[in-house]
N, C-alpha and C. Protein backbone atom coordinates (compact mmCIF):
# COMPACT_ATOMS: atom_id res chain seq x y z
N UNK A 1 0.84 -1.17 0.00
CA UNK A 1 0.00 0.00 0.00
C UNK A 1 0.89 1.24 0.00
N UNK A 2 0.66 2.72 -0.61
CA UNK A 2 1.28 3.64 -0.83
C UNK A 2 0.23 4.60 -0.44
N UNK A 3 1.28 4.99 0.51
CA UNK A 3 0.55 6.40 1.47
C UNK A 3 1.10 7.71 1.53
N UNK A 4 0.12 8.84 0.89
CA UNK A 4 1.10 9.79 1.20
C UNK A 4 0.83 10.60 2.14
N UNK A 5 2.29 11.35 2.48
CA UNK A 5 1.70 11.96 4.32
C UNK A 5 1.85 13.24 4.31
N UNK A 6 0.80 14.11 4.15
CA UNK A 6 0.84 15.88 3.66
C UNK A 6 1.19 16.33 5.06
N UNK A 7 2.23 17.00 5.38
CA UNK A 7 2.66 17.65 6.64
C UNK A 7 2.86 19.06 6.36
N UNK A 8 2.15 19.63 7.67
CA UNK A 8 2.24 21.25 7.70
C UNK A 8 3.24 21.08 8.50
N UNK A 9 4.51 21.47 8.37
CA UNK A 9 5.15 21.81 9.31
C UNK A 9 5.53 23.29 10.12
N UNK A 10 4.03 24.58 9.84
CA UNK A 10 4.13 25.00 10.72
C UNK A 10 2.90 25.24 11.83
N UNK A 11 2.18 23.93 11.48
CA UNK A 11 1.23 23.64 12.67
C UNK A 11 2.18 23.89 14.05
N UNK A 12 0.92 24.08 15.07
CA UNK A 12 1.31 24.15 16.60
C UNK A 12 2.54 23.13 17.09
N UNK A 13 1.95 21.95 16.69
CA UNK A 13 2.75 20.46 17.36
C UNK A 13 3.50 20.11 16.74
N UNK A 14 3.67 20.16 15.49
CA UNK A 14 4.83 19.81 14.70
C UNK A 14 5.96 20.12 14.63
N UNK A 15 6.80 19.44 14.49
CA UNK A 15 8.36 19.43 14.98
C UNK A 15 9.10 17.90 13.78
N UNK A 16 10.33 18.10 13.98
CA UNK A 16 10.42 17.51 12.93
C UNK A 16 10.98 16.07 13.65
N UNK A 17 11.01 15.99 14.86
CA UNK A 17 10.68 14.70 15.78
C UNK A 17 9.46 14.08 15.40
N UNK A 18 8.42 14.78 15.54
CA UNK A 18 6.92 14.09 15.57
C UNK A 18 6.96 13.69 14.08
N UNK A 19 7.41 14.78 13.33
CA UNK A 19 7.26 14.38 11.82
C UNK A 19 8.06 12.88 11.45
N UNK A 20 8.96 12.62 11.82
CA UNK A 20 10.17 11.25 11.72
C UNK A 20 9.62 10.13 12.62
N UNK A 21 9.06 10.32 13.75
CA UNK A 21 7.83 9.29 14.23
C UNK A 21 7.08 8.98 13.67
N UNK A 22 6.19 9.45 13.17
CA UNK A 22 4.92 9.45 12.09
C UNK A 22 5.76 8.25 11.12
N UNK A 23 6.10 9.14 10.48
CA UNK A 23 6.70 8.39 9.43
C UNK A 23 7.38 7.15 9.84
N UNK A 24 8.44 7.01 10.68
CA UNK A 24 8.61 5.85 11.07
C UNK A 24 7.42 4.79 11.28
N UNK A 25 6.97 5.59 12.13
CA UNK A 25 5.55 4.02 12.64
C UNK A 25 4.79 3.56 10.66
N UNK A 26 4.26 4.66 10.51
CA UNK A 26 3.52 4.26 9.26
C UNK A 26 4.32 3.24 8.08
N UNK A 27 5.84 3.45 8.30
CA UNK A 27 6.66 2.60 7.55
C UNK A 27 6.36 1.11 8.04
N UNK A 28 6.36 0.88 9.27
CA UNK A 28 6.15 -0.82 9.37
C UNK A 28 4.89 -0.79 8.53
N UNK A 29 4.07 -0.81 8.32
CA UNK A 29 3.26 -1.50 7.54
C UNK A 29 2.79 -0.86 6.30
N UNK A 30 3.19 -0.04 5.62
CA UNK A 30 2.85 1.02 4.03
C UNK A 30 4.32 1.47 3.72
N UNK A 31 4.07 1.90 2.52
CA UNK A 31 5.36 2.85 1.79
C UNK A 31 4.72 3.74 1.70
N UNK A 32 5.63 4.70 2.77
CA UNK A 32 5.19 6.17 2.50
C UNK A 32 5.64 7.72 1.49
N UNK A 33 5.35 8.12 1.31
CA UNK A 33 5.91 9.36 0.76
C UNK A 33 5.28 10.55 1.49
N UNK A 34 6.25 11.55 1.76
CA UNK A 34 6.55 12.59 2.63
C UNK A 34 6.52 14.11 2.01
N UNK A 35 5.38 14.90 2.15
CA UNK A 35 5.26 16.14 1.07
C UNK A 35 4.85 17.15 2.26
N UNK A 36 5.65 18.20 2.45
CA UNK A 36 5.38 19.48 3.04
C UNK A 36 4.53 20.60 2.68
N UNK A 37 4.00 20.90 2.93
CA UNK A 37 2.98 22.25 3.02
C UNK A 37 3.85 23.53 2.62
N UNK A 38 3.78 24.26 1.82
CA UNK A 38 4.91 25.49 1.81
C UNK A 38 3.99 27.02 1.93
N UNK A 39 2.79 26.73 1.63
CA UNK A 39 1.88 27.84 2.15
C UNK A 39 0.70 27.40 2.02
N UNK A 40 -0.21 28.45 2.38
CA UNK A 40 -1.83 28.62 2.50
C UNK A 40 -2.73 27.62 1.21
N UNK A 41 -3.57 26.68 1.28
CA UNK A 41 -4.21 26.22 0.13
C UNK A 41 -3.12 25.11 -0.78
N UNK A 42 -2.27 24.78 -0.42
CA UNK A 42 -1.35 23.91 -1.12
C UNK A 42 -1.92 22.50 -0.50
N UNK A 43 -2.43 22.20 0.95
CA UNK A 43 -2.56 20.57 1.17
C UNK A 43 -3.84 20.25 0.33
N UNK A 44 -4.67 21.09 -0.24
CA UNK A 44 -5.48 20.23 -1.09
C UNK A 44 -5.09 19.99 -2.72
N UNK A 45 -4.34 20.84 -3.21
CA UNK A 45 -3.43 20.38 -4.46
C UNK A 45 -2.77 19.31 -4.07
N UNK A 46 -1.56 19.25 -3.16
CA UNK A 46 -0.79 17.79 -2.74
C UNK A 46 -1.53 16.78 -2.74
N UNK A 47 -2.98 16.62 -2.01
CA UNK A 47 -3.66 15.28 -1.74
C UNK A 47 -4.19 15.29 -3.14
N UNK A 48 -4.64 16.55 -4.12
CA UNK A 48 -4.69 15.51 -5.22
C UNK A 48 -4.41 14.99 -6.39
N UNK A 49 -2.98 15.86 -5.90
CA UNK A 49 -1.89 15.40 -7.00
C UNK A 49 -1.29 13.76 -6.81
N UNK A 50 -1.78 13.39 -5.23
CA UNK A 50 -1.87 12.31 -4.70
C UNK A 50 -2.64 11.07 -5.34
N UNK A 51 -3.88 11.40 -5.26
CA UNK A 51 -5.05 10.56 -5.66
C UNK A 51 -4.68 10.49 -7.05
N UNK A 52 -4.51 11.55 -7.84
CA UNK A 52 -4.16 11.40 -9.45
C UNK A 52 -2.98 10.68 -9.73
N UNK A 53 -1.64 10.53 -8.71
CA UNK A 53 -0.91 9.63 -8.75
C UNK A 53 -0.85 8.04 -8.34
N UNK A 54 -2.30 8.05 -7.75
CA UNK A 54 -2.27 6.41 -7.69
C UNK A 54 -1.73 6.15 -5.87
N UNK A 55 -1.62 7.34 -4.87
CA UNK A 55 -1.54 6.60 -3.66
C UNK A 55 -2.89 5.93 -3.28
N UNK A 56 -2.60 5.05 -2.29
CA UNK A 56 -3.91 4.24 -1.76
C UNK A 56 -4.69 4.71 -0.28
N UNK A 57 -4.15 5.97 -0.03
CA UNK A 57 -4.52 6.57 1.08
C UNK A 57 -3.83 7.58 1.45
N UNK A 58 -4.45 9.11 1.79
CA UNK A 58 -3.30 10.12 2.53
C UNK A 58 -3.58 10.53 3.77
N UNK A 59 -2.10 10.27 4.79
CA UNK A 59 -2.86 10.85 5.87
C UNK A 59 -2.30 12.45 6.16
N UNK A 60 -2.85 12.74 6.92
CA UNK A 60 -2.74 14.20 7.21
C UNK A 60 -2.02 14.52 7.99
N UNK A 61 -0.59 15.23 8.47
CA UNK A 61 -0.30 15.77 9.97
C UNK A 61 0.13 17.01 9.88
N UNK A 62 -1.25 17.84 10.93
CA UNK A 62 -1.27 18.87 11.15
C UNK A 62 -2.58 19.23 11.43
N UNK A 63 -2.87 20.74 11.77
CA UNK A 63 -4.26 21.02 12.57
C UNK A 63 -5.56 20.45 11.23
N UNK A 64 -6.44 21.25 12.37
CA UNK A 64 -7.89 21.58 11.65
C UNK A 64 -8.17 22.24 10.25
N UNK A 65 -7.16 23.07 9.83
CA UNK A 65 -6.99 23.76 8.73
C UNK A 65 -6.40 23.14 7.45
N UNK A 66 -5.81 22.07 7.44
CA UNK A 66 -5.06 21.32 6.72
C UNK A 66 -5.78 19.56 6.64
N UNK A 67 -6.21 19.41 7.80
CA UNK A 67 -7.06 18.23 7.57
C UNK A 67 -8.18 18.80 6.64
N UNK A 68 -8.69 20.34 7.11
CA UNK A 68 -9.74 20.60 5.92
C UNK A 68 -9.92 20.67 4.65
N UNK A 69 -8.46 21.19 4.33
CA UNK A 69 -7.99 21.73 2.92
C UNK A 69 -7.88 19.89 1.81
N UNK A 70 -7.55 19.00 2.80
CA UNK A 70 -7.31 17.79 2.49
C UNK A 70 -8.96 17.17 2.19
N UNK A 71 -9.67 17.19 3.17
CA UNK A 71 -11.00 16.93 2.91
C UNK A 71 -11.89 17.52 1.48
N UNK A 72 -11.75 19.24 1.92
CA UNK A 72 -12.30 19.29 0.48
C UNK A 72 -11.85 19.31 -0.89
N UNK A 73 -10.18 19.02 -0.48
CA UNK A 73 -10.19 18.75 -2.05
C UNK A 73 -9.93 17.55 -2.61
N UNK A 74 -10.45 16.26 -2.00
CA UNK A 74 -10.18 14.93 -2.65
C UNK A 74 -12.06 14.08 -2.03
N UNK A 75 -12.27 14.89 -0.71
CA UNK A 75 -13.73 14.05 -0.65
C UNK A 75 -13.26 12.63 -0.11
N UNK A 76 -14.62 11.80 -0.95
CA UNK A 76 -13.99 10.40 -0.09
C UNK A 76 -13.28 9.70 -1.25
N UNK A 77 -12.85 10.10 -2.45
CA UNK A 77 -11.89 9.24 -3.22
C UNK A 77 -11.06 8.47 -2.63
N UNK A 78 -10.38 8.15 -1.71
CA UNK A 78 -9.52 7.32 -1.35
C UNK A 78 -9.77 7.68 0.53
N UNK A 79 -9.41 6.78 1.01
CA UNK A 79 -9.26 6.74 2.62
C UNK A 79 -8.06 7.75 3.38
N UNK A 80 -8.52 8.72 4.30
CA UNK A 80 -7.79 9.39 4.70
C UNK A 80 -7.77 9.44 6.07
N UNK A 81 -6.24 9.73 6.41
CA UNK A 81 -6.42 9.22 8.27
C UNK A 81 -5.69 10.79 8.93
N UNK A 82 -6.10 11.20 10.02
CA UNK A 82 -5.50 12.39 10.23
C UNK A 82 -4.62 11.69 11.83
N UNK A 83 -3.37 12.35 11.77
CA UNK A 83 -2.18 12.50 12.89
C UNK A 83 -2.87 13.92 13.70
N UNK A 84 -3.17 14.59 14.56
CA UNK A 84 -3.52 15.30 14.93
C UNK A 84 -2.43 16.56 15.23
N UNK A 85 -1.70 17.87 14.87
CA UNK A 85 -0.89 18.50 15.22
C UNK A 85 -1.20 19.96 15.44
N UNK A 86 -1.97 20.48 15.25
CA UNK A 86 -2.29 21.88 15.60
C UNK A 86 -2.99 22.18 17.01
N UNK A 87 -2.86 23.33 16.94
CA UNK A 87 -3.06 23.48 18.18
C UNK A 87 -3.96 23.73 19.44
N UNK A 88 -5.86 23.40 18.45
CA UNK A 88 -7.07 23.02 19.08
C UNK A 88 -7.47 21.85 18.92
N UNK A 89 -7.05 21.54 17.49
CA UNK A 89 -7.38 19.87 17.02
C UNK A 89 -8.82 19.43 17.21
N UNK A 90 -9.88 20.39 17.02
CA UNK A 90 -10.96 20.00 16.69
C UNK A 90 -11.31 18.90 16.22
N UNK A 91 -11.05 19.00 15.26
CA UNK A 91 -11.17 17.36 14.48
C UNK A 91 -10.98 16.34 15.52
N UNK A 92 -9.77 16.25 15.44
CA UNK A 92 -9.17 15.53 16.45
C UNK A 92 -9.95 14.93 17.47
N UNK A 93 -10.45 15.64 18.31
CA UNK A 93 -11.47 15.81 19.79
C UNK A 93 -12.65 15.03 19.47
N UNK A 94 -12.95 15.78 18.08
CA UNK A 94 -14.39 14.95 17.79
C UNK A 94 -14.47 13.87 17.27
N UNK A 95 -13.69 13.30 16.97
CA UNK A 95 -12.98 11.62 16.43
C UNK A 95 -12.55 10.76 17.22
N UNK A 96 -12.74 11.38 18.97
CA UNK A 96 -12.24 10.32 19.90
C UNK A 96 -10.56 10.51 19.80
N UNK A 97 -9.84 11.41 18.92
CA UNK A 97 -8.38 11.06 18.97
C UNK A 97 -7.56 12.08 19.93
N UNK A 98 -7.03 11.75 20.58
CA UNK A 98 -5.92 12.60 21.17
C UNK A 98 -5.23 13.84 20.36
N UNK A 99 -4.89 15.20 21.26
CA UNK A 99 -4.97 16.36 20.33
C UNK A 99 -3.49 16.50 19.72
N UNK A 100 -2.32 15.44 19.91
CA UNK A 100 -1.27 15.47 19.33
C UNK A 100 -0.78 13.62 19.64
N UNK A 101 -0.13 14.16 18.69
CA UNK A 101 0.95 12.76 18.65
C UNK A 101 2.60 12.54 19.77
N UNK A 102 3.06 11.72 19.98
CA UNK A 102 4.23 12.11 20.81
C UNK A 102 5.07 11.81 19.77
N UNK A 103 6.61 12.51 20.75
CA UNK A 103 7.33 12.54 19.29
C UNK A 103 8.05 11.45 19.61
């Protein structure tokens, strides 16, 4: 399976510890690929420059704003999992998930 993992790295929680965890864990079981955020409105181009490339799932790490940008621009075409990193994590809260990851 091929996953790609859209990271804001200037969400609240993110650090480039948490970011190399992530990625580590998700490596035991997927091949991942690793794409940064470089400004405003870019994680929904990435996820679907994603989907148009044939990954089998993207997950998200970073806040509410970037899980969103990811949501509306791919929908439910493929399965998407969010890492929680910003710094209310709405989403997060309301999904039962913890509002960050450790690094």
């Amino acid at each position: 399976m091929r996953v790609l993992m859209i990271v804001n790295p200037v969400a609240s929680r993110i650090n480039s510890a948490v970011e190399r965890t992530a990625q580590r864990e998700l490596e035991e079981s997927v091949t991942v690929e690793v794409v940064r955020t470089t400004r405003p409105l870019e994680a929904a181009e990435l996820a679907r420059k994603g989907v148009d490339d044939g990954f089998d799932a993207i997950i998200v790490l970073g806040g509410d704003g970037t899980a969103n940008e990811v949501l509306n621009g791919i929908g439910a075409e493929v399965p998407i999992g969010l890492l929680p990193g910003g710094g209310t994590s709405v989403m997060a809260r309301n999904l039962g998930l913890p509002p960050s990851i450790p690094a």
